[in-house]
PDB file of N, CA and C in Angstrom:
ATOM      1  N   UNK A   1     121.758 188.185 119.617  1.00  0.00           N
ATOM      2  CA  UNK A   1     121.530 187.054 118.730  1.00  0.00           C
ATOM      3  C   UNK A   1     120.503 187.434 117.668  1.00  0.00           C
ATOM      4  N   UNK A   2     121.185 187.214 116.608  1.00  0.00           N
ATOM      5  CA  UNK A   2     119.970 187.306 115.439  1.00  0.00           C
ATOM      6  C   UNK A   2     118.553 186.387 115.500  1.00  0.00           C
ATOM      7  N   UNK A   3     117.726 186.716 114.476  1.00  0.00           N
ATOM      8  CA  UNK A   3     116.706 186.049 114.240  1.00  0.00           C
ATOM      9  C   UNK A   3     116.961 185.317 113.311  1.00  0.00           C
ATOM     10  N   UNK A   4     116.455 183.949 113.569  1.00  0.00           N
ATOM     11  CA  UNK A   4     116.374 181.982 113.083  1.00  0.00           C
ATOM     12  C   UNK A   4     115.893 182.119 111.619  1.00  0.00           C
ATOM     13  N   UNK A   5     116.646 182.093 110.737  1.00  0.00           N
ATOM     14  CA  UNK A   5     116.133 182.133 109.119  1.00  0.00           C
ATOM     15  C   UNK A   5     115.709 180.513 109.199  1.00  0.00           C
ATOM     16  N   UNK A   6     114.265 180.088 107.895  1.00  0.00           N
ATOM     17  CA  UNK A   6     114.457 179.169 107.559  1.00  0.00           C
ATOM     18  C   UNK A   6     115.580 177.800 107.036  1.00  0.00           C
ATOM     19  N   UNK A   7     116.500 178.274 107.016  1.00  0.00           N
ATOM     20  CA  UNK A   7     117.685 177.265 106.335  1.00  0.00           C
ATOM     21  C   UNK A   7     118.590 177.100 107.701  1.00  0.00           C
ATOM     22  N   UNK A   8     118.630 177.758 108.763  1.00  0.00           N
ATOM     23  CA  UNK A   8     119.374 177.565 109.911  1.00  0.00           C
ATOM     24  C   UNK A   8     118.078 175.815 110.732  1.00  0.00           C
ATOM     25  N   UNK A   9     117.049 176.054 110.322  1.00  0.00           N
ATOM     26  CA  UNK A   9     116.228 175.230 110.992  1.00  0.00           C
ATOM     27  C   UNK A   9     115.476 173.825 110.027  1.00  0.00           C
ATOM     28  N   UNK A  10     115.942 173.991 108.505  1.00  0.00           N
ATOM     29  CA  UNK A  10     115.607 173.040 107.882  1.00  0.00           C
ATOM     30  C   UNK A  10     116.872 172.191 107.026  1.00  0.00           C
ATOM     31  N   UNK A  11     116.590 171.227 107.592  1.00  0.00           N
ATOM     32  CA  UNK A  11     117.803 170.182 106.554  1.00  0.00           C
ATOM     33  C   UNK A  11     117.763 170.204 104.914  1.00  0.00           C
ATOM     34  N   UNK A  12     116.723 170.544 104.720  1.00  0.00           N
ATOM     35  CA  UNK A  12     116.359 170.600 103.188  1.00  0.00           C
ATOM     36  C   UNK A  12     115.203 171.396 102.485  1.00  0.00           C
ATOM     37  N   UNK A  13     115.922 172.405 101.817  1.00  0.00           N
ATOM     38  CA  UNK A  13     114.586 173.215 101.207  1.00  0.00           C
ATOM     39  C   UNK A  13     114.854 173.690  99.651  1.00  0.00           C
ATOM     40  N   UNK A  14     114.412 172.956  98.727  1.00  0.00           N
ATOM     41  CA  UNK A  14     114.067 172.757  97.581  1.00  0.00           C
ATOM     42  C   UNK A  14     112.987 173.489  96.838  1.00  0.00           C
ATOM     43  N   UNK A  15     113.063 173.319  95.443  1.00  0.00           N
ATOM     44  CA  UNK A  15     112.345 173.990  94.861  1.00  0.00           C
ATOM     45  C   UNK A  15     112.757 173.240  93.208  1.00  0.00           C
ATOM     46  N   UNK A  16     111.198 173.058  92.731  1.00  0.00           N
ATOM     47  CA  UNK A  16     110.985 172.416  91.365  1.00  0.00           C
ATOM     48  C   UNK A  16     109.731 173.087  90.369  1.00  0.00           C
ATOM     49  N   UNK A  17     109.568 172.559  89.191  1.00  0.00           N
ATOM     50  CA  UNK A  17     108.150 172.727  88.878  1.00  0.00           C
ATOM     51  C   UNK A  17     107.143 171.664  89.185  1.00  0.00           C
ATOM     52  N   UNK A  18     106.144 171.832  89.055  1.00  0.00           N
ATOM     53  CA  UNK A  18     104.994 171.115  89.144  1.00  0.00           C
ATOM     54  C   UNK A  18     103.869 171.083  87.676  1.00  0.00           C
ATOM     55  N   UNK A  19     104.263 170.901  86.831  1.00  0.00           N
ATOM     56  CA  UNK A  19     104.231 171.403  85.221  1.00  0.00           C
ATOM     57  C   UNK A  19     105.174 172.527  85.232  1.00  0.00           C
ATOM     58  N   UNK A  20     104.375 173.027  83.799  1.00  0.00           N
ATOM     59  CA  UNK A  20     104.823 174.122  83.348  1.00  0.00           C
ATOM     60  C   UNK A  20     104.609 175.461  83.753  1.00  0.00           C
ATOM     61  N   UNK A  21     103.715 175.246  84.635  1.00  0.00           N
ATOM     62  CA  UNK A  21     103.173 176.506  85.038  1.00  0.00           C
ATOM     63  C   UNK A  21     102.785 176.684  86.377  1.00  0.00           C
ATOM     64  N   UNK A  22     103.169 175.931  87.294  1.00  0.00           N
ATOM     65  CA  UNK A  22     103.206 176.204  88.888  1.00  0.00           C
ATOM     66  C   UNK A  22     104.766 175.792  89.535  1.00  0.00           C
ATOM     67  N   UNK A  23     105.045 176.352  90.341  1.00  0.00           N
ATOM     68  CA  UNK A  23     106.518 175.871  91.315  1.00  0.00           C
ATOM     69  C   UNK A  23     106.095 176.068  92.321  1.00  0.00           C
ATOM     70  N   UNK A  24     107.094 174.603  92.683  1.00  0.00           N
ATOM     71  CA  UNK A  24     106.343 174.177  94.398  1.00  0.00           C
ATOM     72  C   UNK A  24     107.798 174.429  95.385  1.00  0.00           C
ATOM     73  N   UNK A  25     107.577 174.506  96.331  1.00  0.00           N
ATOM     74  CA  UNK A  25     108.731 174.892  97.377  1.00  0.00           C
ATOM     75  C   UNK A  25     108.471 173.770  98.530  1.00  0.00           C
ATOM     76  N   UNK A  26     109.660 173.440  98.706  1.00  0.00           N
ATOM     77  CA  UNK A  26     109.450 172.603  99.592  1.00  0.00           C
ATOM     78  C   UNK A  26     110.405 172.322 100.684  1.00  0.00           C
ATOM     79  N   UNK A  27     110.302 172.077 102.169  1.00  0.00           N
ATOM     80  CA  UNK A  27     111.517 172.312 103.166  1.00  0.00           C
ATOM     81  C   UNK A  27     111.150 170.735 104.220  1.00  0.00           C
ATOM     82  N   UNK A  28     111.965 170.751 104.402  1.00  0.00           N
ATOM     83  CA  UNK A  28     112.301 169.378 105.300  1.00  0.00           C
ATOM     84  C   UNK A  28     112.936 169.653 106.526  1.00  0.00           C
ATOM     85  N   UNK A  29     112.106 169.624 107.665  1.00  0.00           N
ATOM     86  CA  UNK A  29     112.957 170.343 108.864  1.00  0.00           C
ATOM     87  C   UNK A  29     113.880 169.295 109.520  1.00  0.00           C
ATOM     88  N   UNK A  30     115.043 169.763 110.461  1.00  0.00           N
ATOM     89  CA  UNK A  30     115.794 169.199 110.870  1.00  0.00           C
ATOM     90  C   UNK A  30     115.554 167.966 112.031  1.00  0.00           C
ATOM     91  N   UNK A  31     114.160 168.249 112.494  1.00  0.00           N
ATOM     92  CA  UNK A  31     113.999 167.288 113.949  1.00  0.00           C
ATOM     93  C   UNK A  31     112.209 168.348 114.410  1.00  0.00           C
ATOM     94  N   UNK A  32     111.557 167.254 114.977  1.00  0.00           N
ATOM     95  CA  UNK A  32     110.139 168.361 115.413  1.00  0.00           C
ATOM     96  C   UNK A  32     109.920 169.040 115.865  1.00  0.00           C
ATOM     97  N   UNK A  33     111.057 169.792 117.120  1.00  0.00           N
ATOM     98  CA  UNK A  33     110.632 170.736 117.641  1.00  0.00           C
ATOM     99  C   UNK A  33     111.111 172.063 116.311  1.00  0.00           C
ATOM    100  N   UNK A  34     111.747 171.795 115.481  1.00  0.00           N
ATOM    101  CA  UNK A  34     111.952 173.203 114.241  1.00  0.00           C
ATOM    102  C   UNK A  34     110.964 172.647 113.890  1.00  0.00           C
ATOM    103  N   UNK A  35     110.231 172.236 113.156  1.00  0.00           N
ATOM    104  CA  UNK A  35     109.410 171.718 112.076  1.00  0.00           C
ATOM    105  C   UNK A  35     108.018 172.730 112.770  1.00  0.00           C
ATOM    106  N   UNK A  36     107.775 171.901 114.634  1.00  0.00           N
ATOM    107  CA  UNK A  36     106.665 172.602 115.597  1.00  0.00           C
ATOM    108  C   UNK A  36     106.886 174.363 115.519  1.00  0.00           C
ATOM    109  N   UNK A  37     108.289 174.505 115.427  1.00  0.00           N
ATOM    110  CA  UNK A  37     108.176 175.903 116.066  1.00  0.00           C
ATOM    111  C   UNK A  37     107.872 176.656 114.728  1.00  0.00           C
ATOM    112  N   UNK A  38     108.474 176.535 113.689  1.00  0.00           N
ATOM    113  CA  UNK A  38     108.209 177.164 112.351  1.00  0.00           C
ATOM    114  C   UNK A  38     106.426 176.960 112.065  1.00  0.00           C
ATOM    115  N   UNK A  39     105.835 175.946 112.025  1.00  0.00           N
ATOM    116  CA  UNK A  39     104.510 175.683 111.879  1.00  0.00           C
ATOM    117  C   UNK A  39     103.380 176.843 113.093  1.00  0.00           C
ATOM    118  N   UNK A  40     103.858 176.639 114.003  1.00  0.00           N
ATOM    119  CA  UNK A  40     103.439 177.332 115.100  1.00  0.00           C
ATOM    120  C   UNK A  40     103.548 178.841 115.085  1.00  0.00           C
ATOM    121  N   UNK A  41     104.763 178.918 114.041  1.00  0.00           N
ATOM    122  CA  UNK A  41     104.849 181.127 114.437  1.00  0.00           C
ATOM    123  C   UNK A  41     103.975 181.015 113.307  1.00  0.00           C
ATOM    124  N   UNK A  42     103.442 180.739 112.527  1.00  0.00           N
ATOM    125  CA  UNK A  42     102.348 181.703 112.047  1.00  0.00           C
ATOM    126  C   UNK A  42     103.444 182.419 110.999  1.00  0.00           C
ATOM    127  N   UNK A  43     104.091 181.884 110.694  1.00  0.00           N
ATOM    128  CA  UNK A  43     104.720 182.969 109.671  1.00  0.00           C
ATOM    129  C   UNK A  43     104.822 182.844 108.298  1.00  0.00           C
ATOM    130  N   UNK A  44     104.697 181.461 107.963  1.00  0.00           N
ATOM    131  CA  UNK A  44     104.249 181.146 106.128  1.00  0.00           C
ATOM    132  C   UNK A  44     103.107 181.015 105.873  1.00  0.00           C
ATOM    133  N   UNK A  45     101.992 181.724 105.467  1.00  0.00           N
ATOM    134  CA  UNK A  45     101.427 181.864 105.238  1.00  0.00           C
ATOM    135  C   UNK A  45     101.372 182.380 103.691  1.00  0.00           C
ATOM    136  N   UNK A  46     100.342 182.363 102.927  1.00  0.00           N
ATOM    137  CA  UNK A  46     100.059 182.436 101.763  1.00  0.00           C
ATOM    138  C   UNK A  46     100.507 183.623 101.415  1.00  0.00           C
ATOM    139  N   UNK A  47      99.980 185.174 102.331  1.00  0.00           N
ATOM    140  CA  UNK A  47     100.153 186.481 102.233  1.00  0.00           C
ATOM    141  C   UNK A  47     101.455 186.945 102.301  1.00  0.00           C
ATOM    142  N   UNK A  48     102.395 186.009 103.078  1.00  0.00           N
ATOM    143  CA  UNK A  48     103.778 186.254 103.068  1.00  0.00           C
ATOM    144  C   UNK A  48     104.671 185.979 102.304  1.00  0.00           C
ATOM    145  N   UNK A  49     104.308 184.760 101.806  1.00  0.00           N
ATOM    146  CA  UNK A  49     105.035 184.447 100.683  1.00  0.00           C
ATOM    147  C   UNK A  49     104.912 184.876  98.977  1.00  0.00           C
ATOM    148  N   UNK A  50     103.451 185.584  98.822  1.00  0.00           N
ATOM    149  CA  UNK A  50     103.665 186.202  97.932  1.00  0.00           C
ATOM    150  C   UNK A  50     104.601 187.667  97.630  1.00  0.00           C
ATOM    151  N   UNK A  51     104.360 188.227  99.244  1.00  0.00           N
ATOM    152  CA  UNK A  51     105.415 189.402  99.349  1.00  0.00           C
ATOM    153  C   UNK A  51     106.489 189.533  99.244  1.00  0.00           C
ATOM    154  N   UNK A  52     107.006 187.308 100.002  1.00  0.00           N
ATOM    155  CA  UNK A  52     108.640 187.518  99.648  1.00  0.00           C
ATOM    156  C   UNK A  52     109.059 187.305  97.928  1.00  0.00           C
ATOM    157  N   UNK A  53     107.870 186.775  97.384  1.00  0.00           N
ATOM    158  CA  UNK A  53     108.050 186.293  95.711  1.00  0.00           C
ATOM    159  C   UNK A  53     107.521 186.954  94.653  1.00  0.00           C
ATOM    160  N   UNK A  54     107.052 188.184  95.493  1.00  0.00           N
ATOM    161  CA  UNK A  54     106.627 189.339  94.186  1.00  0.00           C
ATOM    162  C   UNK A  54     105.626 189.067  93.529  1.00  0.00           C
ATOM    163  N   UNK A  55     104.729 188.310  94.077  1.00  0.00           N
ATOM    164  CA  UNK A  55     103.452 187.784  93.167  1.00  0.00           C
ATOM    165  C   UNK A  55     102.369 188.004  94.134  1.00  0.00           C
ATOM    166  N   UNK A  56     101.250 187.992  93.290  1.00  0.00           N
ATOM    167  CA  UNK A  56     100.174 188.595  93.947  1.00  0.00           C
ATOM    168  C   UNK A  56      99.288 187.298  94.362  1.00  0.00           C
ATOM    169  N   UNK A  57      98.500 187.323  95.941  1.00  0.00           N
ATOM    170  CA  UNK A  57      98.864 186.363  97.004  1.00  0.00           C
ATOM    171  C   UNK A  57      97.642 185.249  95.986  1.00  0.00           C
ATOM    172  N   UNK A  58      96.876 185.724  94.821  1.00  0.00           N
ATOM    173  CA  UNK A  58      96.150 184.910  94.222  1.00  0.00           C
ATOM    174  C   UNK A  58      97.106 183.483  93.767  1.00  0.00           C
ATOM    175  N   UNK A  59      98.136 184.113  93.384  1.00  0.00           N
ATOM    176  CA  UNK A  59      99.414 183.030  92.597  1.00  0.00           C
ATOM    177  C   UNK A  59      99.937 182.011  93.526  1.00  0.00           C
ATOM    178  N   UNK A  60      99.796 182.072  94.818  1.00  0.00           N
ATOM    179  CA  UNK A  60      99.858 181.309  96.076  1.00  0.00           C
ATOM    180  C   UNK A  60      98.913 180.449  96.256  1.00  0.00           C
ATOM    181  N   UNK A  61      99.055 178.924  95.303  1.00  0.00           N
ATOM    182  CA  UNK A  61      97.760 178.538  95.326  1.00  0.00           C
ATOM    183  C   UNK A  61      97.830 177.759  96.673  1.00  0.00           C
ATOM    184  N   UNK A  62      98.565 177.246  97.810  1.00  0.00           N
ATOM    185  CA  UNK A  62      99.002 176.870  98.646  1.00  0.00           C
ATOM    186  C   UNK A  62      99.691 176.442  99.292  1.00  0.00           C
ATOM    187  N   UNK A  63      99.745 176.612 101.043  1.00  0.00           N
ATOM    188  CA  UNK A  63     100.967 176.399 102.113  1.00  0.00           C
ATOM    189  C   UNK A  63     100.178 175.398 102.583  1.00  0.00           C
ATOM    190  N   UNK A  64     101.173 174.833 103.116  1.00  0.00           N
ATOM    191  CA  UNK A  64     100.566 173.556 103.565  1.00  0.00           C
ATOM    192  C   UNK A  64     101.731 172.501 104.371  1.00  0.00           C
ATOM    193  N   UNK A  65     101.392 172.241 105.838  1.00  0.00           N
ATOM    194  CA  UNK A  65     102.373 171.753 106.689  1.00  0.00           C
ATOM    195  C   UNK A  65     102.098 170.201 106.764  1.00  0.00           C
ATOM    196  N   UNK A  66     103.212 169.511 106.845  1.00  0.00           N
ATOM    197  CA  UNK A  66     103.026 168.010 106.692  1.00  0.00           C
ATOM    198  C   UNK A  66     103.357 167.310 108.173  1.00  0.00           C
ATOM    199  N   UNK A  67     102.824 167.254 108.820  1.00  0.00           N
ATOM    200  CA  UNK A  67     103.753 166.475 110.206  1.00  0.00           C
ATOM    201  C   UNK A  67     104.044 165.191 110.074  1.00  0.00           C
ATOM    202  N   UNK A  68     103.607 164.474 109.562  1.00  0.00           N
ATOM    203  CA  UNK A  68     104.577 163.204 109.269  1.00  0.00           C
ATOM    204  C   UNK A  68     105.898 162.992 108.385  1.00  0.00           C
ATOM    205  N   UNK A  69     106.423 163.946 107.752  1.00  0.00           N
ATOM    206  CA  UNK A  69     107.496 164.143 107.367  1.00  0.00           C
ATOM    207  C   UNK A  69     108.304 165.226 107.804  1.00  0.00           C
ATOM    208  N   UNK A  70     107.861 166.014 108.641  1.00  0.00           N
ATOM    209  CA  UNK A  70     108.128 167.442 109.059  1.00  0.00           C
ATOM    210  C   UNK A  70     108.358 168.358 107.985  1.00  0.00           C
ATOM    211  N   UNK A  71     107.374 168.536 107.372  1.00  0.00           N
ATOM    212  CA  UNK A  71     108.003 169.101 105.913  1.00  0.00           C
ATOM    213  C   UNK A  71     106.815 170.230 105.570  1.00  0.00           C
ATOM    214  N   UNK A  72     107.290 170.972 104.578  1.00  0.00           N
ATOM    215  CA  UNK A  72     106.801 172.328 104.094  1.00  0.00           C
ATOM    216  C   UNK A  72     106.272 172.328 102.639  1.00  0.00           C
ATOM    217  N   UNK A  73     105.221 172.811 102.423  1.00  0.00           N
ATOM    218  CA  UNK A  73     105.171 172.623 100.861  1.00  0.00           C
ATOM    219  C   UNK A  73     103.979 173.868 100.350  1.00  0.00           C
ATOM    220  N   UNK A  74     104.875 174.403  99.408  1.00  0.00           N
ATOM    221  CA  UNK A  74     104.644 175.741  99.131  1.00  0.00           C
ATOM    222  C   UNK A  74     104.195 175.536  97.444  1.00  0.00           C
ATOM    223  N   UNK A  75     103.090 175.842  97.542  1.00  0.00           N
ATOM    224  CA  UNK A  75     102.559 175.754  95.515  1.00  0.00           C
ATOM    225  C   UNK A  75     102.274 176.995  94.825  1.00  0.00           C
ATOM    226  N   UNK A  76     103.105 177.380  93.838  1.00  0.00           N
ATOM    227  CA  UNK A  76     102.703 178.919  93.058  1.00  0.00           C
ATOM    228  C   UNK A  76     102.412 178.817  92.019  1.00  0.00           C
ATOM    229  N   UNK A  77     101.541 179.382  91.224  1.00  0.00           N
ATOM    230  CA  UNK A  77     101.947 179.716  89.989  1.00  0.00           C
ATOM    231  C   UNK A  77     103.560 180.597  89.255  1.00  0.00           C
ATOM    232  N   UNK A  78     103.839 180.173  88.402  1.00  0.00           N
ATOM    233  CA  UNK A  78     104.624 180.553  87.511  1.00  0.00           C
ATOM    234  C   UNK A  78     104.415 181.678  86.806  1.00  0.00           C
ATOM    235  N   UNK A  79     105.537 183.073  86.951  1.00  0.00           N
ATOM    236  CA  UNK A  79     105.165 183.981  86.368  1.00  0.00           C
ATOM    237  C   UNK A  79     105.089 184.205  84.493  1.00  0.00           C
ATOM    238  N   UNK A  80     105.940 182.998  84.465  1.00  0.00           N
ATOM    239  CA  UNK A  80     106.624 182.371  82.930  1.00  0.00           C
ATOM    240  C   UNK A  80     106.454 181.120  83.186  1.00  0.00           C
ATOM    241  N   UNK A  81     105.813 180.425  81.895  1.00  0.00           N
ATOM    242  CA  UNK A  81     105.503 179.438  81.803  1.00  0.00           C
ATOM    243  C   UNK A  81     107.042 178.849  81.183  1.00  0.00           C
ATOM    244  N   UNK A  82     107.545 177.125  81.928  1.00  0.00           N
ATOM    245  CA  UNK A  82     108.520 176.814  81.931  1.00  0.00           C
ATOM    246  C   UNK A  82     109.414 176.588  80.314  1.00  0.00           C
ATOM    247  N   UNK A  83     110.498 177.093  80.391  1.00  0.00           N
ATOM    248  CA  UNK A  83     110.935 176.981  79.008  1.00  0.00           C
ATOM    249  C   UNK A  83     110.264 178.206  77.904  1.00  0.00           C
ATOM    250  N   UNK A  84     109.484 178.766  78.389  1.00  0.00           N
ATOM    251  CA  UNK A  84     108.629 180.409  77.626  1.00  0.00           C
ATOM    252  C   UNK A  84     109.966 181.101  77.072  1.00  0.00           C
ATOM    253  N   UNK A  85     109.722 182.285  76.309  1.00  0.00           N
ATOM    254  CA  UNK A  85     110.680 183.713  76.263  1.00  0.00           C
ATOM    255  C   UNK A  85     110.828 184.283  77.643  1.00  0.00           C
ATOM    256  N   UNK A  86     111.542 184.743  78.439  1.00  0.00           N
ATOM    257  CA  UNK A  86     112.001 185.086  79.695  1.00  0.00           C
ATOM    258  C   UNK A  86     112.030 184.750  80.398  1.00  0.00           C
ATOM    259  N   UNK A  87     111.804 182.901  80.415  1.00  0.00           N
ATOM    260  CA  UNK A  87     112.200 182.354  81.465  1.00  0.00           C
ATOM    261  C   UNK A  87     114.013 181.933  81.944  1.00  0.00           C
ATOM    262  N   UNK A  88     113.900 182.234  83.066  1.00  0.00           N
ATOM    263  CA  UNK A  88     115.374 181.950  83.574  1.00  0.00           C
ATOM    264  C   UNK A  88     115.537 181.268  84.518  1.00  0.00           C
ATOM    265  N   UNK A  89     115.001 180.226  84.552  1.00  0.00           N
ATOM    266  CA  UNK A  89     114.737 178.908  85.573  1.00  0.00           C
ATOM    267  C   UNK A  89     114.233 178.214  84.819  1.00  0.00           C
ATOM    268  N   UNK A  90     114.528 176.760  83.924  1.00  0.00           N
ATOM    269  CA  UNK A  90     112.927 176.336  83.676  1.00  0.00           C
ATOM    270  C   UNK A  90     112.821 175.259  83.711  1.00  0.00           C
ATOM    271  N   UNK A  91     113.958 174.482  85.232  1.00  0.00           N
ATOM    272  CA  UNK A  91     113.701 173.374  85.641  1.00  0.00           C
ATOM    273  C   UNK A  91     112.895 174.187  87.573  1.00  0.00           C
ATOM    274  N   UNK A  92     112.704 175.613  87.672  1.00  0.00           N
ATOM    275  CA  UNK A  92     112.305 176.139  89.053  1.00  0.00           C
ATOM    276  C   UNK A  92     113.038 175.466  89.932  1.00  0.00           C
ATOM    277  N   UNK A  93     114.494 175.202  89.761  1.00  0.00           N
ATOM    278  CA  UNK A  93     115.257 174.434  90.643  1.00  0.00           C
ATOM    279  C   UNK A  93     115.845 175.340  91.557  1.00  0.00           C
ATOM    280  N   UNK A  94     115.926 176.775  91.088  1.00  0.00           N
ATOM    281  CA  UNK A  94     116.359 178.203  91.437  1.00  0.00           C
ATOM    282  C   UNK A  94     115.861 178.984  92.566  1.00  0.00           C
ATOM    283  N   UNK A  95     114.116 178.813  92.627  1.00  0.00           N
ATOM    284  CA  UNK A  95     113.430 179.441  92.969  1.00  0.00           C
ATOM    285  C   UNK A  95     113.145 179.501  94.484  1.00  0.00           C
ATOM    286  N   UNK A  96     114.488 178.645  95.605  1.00  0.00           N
ATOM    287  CA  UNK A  96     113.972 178.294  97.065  1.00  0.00           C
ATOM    288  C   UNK A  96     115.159 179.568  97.403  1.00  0.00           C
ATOM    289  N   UNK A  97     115.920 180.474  96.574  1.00  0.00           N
ATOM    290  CA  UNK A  97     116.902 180.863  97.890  1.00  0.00           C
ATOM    291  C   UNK A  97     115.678 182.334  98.891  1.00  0.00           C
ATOM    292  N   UNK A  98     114.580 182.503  98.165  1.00  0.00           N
ATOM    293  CA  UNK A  98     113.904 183.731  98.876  1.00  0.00           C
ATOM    294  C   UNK A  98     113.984 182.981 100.286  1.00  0.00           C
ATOM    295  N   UNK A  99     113.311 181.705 100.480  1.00  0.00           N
ATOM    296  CA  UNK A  99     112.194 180.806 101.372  1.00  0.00           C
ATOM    297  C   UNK A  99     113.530 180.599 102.332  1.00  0.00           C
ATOM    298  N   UNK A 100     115.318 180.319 101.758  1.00  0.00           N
ATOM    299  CA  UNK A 100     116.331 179.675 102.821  1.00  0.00           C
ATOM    300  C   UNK A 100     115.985 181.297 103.492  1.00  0.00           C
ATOM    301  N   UNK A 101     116.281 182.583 103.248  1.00  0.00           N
ATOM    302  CA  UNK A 101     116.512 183.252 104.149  1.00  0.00           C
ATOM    303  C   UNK A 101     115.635 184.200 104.803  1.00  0.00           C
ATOM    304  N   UNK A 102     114.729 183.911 104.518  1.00  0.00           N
ATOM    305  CA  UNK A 102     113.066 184.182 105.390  1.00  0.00           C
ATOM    306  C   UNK A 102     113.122 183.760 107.067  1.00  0.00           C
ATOM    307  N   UNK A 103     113.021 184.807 107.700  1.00  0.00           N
ATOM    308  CA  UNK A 103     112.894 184.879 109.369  1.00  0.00           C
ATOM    309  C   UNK A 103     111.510 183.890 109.796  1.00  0.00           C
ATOM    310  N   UNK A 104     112.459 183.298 110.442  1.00  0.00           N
ATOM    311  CA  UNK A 104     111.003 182.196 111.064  1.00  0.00           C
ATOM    312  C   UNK A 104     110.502 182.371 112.175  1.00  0.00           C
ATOM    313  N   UNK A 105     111.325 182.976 112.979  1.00  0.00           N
ATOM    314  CA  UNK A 105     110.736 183.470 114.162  1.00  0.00           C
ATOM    315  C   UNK A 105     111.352 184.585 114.900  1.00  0.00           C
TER     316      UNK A 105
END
């Protein structure tokens, strides 16, 4: 049996801007014991997610677990400011498929 990607264990994981110049990530787990077990491995963390997003872990301005919604919420800076020259997202509506297939445990 393989290892549990995020999107096998969350009903919803999204991604927007937050202005022009940060994108937030965000996941909605399916029921609490995914929501517990993902929160619990220790595995999103700030340092990780800059590794899976190519940015340096300063740009990770924060992870942050919600238990009353069971939910995930991930804040970055923007490597391109939204709508800039080389941006190719610039509603960051794009920016969750790293986070669906990230090993959660």
């Amino acid at each position: 049996m393989g290892k549990t990607k995020l999107k096998d264990v969350a009903k919803t994981v999204r991604s927007k801007n937050a202005g022009p110049f940060v994108l937030v990530l965000d996941a909605f787990f399916k029921d609490e014991d995914s929501y517990l077990r993902v929160k619990e491995s220790g595995r999103i963390t700030a340092e990780k997610m800059a590794e899976l997003y190519g940015v340096a872990k300063d740009d990770v301005m924060g992870v942050a677990f919600f238990g009353p919604a069971r939910a995930l919420k991930i804040s970055m800076r923007r490597s391109v400011a939204s709508a800039a020259p080389g941006d190719t997202d610039v509603f960051g509506a794009q920016q969750h498929v790293p986070l669906l297939e990230m090993e959660v445990d």
